[in-house]
PDB file of N, CA and C in Angstrom:
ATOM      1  N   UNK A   1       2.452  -7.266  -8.557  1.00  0.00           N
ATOM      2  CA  UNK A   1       2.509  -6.106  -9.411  1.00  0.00           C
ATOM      3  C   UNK A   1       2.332  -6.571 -10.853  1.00  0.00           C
ATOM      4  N   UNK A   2       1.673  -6.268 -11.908  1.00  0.00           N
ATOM      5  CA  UNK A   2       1.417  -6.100 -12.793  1.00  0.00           C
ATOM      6  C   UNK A   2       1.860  -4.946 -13.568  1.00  0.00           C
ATOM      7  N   UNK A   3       2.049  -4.806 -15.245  1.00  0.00           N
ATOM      8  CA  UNK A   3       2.731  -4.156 -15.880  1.00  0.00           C
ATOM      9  C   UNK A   3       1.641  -4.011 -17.140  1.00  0.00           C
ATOM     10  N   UNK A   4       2.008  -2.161 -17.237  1.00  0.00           N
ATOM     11  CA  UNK A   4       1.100  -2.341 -18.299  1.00  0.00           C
ATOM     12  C   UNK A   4       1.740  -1.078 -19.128  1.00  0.00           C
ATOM     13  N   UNK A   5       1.040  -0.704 -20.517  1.00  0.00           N
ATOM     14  CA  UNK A   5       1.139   0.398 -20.907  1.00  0.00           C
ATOM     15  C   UNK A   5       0.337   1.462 -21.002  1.00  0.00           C
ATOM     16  N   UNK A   6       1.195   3.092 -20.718  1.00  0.00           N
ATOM     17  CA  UNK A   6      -0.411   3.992 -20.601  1.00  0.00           C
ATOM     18  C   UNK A   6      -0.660   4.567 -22.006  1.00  0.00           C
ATOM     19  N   UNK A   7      -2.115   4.557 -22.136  1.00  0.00           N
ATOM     20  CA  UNK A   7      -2.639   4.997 -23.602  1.00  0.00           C
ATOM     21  C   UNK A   7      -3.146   5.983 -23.895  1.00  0.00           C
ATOM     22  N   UNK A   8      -3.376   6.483 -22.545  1.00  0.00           N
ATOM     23  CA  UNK A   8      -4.033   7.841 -22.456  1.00  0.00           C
ATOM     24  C   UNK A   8      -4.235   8.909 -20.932  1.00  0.00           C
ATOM     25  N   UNK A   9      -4.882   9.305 -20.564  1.00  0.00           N
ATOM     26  CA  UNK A   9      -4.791  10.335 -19.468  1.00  0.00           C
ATOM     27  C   UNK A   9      -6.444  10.696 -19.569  1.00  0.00           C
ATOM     28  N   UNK A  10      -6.901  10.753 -17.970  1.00  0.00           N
ATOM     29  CA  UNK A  10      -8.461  10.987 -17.742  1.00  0.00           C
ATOM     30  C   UNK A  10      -8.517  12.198 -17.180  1.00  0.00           C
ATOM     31  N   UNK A  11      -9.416  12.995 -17.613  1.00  0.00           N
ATOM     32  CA  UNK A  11      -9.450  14.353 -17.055  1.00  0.00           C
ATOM     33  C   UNK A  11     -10.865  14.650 -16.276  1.00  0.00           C
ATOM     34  N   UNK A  12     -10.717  15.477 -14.916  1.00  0.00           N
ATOM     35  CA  UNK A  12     -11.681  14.890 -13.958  1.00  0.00           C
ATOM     36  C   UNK A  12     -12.187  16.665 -13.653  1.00  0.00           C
ATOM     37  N   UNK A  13     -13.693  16.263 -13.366  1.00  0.00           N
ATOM     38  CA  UNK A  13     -14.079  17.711 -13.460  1.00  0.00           C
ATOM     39  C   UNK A  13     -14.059  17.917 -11.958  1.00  0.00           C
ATOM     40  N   UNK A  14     -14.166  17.046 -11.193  1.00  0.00           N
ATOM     41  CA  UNK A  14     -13.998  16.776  -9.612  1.00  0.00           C
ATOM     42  C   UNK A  14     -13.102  15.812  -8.931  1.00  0.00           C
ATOM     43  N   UNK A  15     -12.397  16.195  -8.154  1.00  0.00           N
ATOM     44  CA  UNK A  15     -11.137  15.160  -7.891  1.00  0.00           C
ATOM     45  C   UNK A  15     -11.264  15.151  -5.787  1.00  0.00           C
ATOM     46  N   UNK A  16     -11.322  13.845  -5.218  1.00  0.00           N
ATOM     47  CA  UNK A  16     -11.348  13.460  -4.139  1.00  0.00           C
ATOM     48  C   UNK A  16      -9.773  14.929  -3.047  1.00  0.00           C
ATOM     49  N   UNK A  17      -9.882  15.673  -2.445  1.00  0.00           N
ATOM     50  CA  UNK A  17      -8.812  16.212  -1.908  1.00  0.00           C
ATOM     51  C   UNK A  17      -7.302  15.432  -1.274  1.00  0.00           C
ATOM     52  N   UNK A  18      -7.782  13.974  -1.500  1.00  0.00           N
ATOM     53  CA  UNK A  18      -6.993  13.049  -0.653  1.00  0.00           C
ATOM     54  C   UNK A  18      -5.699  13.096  -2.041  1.00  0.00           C
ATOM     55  N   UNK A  19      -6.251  13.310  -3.105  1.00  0.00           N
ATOM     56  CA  UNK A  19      -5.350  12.538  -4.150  1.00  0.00           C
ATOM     57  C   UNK A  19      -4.856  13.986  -4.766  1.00  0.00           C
ATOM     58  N   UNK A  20      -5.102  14.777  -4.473  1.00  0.00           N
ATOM     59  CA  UNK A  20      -4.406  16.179  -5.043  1.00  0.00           C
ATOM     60  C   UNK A  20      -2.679  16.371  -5.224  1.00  0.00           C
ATOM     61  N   UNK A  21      -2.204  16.012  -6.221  1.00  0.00           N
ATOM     62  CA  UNK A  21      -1.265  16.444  -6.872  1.00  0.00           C
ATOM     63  C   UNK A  21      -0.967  14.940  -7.890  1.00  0.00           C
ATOM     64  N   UNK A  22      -1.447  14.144  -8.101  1.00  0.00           N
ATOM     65  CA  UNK A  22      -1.521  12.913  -8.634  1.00  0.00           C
ATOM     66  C   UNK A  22      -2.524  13.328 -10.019  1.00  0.00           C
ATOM     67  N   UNK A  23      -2.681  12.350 -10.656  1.00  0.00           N
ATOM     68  CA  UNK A  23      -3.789  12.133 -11.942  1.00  0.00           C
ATOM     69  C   UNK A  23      -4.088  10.783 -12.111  1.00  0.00           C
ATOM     70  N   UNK A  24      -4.779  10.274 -13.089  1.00  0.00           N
ATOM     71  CA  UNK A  24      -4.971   9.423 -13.587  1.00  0.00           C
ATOM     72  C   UNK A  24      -5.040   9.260 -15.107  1.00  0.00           C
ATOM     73  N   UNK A  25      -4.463   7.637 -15.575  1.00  0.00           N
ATOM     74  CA  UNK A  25      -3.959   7.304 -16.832  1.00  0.00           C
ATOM     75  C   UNK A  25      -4.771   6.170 -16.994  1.00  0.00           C
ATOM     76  N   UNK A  26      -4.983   6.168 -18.255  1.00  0.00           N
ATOM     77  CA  UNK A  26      -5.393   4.815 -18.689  1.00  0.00           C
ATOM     78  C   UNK A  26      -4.428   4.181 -19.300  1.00  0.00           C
ATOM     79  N   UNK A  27      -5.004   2.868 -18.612  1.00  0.00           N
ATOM     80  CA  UNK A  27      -3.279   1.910 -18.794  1.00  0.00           C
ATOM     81  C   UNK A  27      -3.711   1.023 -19.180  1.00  0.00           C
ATOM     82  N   UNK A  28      -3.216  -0.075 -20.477  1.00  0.00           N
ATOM     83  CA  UNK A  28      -3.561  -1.189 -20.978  1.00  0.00           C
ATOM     84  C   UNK A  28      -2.733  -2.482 -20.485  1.00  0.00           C
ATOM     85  N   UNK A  29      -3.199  -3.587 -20.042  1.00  0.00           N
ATOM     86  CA  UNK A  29      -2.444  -4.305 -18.991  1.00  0.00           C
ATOM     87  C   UNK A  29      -1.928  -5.103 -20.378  1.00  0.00           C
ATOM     88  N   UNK A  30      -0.097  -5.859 -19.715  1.00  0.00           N
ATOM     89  CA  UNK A  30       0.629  -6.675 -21.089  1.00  0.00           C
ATOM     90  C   UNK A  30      -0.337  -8.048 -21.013  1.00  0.00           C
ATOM     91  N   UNK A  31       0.022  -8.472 -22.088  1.00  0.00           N
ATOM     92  CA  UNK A  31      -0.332  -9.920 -22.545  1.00  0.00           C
ATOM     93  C   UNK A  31       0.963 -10.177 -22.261  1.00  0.00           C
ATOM     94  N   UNK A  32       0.489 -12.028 -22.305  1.00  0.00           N
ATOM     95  CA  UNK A  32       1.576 -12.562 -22.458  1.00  0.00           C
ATOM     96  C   UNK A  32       2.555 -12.248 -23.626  1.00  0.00           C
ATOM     97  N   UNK A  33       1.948 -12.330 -24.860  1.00  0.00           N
ATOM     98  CA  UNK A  33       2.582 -11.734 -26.032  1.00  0.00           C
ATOM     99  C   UNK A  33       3.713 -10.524 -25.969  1.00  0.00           C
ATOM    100  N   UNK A  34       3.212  -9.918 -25.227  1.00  0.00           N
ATOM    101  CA  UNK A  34       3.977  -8.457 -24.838  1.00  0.00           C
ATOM    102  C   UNK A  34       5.088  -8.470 -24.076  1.00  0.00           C
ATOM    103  N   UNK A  35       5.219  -9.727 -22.620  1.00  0.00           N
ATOM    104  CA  UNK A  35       6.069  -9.731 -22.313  1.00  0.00           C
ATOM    105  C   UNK A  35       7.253 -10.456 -23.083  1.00  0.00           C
ATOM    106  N   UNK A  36       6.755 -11.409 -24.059  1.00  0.00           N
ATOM    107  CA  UNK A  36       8.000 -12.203 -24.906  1.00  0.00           C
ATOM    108  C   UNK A  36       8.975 -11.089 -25.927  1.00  0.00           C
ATOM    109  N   UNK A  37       8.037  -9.918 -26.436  1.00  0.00           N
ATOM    110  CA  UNK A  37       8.328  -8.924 -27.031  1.00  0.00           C
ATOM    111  C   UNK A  37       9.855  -8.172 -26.401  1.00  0.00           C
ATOM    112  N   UNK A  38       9.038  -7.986 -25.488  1.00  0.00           N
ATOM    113  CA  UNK A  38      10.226  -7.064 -24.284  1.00  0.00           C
ATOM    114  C   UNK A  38       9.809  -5.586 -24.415  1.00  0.00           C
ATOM    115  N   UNK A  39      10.362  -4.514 -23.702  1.00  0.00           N
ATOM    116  CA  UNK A  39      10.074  -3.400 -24.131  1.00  0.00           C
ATOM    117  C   UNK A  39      11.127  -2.190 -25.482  1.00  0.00           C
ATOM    118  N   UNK A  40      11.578  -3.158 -25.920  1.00  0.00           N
ATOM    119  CA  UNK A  40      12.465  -2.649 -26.870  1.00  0.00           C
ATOM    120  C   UNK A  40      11.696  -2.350 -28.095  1.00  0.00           C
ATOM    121  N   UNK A  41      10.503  -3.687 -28.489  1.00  0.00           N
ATOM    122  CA  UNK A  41       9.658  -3.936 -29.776  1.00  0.00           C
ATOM    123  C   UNK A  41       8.505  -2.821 -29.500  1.00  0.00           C
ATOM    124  N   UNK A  42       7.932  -2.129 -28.304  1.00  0.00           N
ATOM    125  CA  UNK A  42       7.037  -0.926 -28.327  1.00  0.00           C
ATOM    126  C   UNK A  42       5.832  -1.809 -27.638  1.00  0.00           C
ATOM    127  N   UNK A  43       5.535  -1.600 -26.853  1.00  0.00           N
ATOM    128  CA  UNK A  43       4.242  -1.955 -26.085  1.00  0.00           C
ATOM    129  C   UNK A  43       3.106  -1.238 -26.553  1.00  0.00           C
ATOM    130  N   UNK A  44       2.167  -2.098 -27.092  1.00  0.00           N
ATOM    131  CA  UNK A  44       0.653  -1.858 -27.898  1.00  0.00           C
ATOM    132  C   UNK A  44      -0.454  -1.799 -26.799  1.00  0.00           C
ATOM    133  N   UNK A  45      -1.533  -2.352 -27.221  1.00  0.00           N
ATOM    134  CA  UNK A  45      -2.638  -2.391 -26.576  1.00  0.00           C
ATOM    135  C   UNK A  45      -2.497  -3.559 -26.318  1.00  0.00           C
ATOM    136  N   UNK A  46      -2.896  -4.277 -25.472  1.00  0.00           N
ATOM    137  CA  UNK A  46      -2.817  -5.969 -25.112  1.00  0.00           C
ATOM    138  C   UNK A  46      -4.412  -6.574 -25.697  1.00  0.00           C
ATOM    139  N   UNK A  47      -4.604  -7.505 -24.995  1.00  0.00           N
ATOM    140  CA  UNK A  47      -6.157  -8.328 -25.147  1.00  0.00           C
ATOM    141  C   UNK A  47      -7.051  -7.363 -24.285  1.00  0.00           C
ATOM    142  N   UNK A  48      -6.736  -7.544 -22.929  1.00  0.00           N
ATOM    143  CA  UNK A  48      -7.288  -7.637 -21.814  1.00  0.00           C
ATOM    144  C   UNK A  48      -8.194  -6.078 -21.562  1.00  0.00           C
ATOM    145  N   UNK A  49      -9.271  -6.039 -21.346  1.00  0.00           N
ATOM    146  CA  UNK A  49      -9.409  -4.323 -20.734  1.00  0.00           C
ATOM    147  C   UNK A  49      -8.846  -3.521 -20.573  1.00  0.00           C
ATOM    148  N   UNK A  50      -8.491  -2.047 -20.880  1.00  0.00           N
ATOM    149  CA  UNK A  50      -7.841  -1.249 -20.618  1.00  0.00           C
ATOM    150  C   UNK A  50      -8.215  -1.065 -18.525  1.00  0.00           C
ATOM    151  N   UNK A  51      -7.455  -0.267 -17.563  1.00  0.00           N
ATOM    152  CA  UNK A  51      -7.950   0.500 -16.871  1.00  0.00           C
ATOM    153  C   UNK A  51      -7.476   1.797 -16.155  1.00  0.00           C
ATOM    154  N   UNK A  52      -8.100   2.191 -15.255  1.00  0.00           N
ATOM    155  CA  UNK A  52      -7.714   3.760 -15.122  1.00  0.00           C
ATOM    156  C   UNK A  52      -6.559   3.624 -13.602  1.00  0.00           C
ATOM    157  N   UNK A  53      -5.614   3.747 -13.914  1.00  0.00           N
ATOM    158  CA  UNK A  53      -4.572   4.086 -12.831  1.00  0.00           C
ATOM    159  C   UNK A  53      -4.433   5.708 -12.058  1.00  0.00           C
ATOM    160  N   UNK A  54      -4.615   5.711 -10.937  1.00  0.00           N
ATOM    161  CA  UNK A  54      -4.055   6.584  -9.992  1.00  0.00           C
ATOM    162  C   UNK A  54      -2.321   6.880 -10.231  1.00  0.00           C
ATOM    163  N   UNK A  55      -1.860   7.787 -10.651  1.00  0.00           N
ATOM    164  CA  UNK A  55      -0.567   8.085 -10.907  1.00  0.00           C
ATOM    165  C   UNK A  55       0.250   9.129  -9.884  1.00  0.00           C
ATOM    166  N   UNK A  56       0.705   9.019  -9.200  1.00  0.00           N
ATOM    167  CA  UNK A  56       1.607  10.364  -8.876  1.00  0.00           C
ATOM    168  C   UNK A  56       3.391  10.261  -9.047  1.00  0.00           C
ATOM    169  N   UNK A  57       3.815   9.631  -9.749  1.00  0.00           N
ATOM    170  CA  UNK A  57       5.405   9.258 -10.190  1.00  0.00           C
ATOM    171  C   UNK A  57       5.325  10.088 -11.158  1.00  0.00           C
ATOM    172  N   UNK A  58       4.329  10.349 -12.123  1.00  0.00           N
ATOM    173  CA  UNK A  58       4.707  11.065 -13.530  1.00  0.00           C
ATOM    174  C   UNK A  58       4.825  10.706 -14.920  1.00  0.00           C
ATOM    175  N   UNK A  59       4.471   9.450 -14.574  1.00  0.00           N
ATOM    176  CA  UNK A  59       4.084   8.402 -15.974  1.00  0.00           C
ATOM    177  C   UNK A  59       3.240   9.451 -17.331  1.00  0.00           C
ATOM    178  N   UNK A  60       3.918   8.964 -18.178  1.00  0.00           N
ATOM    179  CA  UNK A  60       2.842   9.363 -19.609  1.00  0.00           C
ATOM    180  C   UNK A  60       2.859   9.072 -20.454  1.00  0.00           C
ATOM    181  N   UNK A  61       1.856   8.897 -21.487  1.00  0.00           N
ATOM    182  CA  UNK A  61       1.445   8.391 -22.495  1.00  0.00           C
ATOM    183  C   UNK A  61       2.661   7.197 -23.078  1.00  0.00           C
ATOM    184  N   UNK A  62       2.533   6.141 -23.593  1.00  0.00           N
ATOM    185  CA  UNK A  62       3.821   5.170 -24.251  1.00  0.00           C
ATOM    186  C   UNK A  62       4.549   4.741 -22.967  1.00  0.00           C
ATOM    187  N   UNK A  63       4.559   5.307 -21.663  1.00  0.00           N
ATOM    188  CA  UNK A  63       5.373   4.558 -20.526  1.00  0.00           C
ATOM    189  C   UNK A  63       4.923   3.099 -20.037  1.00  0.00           C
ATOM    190  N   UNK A  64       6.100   2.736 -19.903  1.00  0.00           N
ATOM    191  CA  UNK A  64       5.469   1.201 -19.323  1.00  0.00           C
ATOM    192  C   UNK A  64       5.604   1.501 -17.757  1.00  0.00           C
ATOM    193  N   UNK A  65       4.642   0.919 -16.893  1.00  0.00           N
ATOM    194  CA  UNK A  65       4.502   0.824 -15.447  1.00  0.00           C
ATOM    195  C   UNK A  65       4.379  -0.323 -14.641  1.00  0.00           C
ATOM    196  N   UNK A  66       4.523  -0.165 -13.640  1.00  0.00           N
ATOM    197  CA  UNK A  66       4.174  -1.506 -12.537  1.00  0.00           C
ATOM    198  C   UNK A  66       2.856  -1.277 -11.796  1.00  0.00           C
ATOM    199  N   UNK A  67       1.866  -1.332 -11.778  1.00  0.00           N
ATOM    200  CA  UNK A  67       0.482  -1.073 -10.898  1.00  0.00           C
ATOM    201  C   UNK A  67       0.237  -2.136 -10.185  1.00  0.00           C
ATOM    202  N   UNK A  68      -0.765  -1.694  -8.919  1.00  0.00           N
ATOM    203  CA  UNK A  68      -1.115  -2.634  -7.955  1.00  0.00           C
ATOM    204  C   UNK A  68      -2.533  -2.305  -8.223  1.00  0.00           C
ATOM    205  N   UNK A  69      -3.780  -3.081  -8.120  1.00  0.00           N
ATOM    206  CA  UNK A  69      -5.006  -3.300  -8.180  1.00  0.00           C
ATOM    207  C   UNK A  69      -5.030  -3.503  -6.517  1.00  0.00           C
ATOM    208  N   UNK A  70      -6.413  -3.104  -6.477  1.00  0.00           N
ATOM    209  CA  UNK A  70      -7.303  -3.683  -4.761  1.00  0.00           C
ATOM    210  C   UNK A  70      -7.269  -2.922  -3.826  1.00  0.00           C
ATOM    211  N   UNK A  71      -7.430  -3.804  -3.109  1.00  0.00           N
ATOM    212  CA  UNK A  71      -6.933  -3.108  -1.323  1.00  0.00           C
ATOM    213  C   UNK A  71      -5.437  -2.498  -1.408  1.00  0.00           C
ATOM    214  N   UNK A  72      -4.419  -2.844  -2.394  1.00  0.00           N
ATOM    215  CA  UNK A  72      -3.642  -2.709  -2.071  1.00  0.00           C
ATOM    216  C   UNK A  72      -2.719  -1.159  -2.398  1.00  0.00           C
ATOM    217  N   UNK A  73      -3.697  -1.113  -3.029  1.00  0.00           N
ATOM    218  CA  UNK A  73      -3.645   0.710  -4.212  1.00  0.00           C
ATOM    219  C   UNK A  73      -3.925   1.389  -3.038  1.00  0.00           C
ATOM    220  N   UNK A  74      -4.213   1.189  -2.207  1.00  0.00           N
ATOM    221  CA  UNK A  74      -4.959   2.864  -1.242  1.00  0.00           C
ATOM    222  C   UNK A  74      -3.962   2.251   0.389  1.00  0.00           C
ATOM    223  N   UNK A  75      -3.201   1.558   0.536  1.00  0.00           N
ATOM    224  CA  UNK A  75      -2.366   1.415   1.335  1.00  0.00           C
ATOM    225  C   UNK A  75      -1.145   2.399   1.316  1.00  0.00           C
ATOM    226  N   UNK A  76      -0.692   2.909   0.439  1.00  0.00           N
ATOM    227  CA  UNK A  76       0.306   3.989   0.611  1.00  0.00           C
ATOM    228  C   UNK A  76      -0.587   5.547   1.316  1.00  0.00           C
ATOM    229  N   UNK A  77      -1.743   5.512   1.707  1.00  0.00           N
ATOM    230  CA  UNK A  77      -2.067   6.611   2.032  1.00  0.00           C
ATOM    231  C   UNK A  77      -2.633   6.668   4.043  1.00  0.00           C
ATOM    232  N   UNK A  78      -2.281   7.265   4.259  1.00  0.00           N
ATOM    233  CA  UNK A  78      -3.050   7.575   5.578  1.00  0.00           C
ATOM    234  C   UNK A  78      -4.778   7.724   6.168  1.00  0.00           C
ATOM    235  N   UNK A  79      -5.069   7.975   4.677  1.00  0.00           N
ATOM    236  CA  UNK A  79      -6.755   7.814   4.791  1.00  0.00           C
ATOM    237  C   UNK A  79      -6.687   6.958   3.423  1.00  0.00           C
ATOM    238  N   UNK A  80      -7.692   6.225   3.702  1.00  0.00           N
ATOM    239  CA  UNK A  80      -7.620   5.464   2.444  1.00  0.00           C
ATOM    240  C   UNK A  80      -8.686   5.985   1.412  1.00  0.00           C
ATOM    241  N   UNK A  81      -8.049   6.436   0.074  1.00  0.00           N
ATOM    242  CA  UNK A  81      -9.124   7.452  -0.968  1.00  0.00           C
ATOM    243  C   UNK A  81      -9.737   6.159  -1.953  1.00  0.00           C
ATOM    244  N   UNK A  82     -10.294   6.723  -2.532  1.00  0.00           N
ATOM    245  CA  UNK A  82     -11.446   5.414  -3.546  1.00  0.00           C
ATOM    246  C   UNK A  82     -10.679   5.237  -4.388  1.00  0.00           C
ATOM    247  N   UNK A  83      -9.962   5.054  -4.607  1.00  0.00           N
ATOM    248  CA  UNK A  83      -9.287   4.307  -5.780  1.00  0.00           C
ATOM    249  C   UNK A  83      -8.734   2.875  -5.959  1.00  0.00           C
ATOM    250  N   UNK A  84      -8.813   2.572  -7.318  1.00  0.00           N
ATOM    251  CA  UNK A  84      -8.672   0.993  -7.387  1.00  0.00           C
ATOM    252  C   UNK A  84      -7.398   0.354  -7.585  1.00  0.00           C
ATOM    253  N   UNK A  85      -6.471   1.350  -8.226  1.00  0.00           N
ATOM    254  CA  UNK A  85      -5.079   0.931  -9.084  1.00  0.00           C
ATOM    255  C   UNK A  85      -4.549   2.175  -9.080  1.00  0.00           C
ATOM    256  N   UNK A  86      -3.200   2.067  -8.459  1.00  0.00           N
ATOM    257  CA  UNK A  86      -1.945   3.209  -8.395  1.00  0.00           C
ATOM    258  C   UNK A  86      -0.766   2.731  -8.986  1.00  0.00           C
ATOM    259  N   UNK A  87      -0.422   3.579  -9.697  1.00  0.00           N
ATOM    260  CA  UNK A  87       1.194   3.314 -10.580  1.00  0.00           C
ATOM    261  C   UNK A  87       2.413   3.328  -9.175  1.00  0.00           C
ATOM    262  N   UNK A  88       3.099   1.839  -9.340  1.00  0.00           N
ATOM    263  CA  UNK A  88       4.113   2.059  -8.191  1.00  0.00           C
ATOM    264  C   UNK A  88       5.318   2.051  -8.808  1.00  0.00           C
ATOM    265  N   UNK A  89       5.298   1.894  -9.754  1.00  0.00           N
ATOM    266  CA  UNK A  89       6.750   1.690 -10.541  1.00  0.00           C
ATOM    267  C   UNK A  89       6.936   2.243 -12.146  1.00  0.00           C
ATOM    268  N   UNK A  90       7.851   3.278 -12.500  1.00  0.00           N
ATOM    269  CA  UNK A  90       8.126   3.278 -13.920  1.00  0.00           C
ATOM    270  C   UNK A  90       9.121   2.315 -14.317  1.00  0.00           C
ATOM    271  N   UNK A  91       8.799   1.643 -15.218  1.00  0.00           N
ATOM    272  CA  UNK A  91       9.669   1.074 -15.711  1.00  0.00           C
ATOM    273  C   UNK A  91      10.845   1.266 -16.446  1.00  0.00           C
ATOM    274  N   UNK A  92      12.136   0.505 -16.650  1.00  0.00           N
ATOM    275  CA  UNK A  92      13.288   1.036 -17.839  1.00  0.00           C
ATOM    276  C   UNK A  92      13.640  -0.233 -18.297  1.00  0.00           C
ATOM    277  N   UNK A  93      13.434  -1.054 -17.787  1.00  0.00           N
ATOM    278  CA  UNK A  93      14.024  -2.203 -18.230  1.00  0.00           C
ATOM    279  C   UNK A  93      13.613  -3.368 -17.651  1.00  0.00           C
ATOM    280  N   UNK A  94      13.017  -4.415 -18.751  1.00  0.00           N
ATOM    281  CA  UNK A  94      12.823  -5.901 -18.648  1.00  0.00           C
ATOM    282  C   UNK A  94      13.439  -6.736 -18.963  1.00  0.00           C
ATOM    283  N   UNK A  95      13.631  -7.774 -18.336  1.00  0.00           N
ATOM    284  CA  UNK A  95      14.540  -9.343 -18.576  1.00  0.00           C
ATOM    285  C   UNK A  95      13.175 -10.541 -18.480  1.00  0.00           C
ATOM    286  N   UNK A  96      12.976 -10.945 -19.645  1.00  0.00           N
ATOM    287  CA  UNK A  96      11.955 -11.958 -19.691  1.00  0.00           C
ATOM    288  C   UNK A  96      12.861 -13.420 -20.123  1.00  0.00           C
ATOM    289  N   UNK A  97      12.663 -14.350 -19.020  1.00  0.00           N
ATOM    290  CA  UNK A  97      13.200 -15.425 -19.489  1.00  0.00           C
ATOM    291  C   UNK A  97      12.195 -16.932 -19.147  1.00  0.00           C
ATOM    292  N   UNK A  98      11.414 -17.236 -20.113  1.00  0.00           N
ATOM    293  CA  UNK A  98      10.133 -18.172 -19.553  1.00  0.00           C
ATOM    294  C   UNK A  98      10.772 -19.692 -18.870  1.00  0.00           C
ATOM    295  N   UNK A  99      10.019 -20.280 -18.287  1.00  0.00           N
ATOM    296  CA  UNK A  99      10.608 -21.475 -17.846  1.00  0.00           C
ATOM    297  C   UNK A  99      10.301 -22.220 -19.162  1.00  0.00           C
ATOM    298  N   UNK A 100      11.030 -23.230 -19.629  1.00  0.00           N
ATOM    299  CA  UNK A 100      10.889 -24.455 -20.905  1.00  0.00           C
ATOM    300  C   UNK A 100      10.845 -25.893 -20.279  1.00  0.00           C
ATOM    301  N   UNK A 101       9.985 -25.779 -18.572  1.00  0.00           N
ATOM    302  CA  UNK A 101       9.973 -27.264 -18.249  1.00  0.00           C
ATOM    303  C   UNK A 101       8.969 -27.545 -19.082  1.00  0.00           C
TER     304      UNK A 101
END
């Protein structure tokens, strides 16, 4: 799982029937930078590509999340719909403690 922040929300003029009551967010994945921060200092935009998450928890705009990329995004469903990345987790709270070997 990966963690990111959402920056925005995609609005779809046609939507697959499989995914009906869900949306999608655009979510900016953390840097390392971000996790030393914590989520207390405000999660920005990172380096890395933004991308578009499958949502149905209720995430929005400024939330931090947990997403899964791949094969592994369309495993919570019974038919598997086209999507690449689903929000599995809202976040409330991080504990970052790096190793110093």
């Amino acid at each position: 799982m990966k963690l990111g922040t959402v920056i925005g929300r995609v609005t779809l003029s046609k939507s697959s029937e499989l995914l009906k009551g869900g949306r999608y967010l655009v979510v900016s994945p953390f840097s390392r930078e971000q996790y030393a921060k914590g989520l207390d200092k405000g999660a920005g935009m990172g380096k890395d590509p933004s991308l578009v998450v499958y949502d149905n928890l209720g995430a929005g705009v400024g939330h931090v999340i947990g997403y899964e990329e791949g094969r592994e995004a369309a495993q919570p469903f019974e038919v598997y719909p086209p999507i690449d990345a689903i929000n599995a987790a809202l976040v409330d709270t991080m504990f970052y403690n790096p190793w110093k070997g």
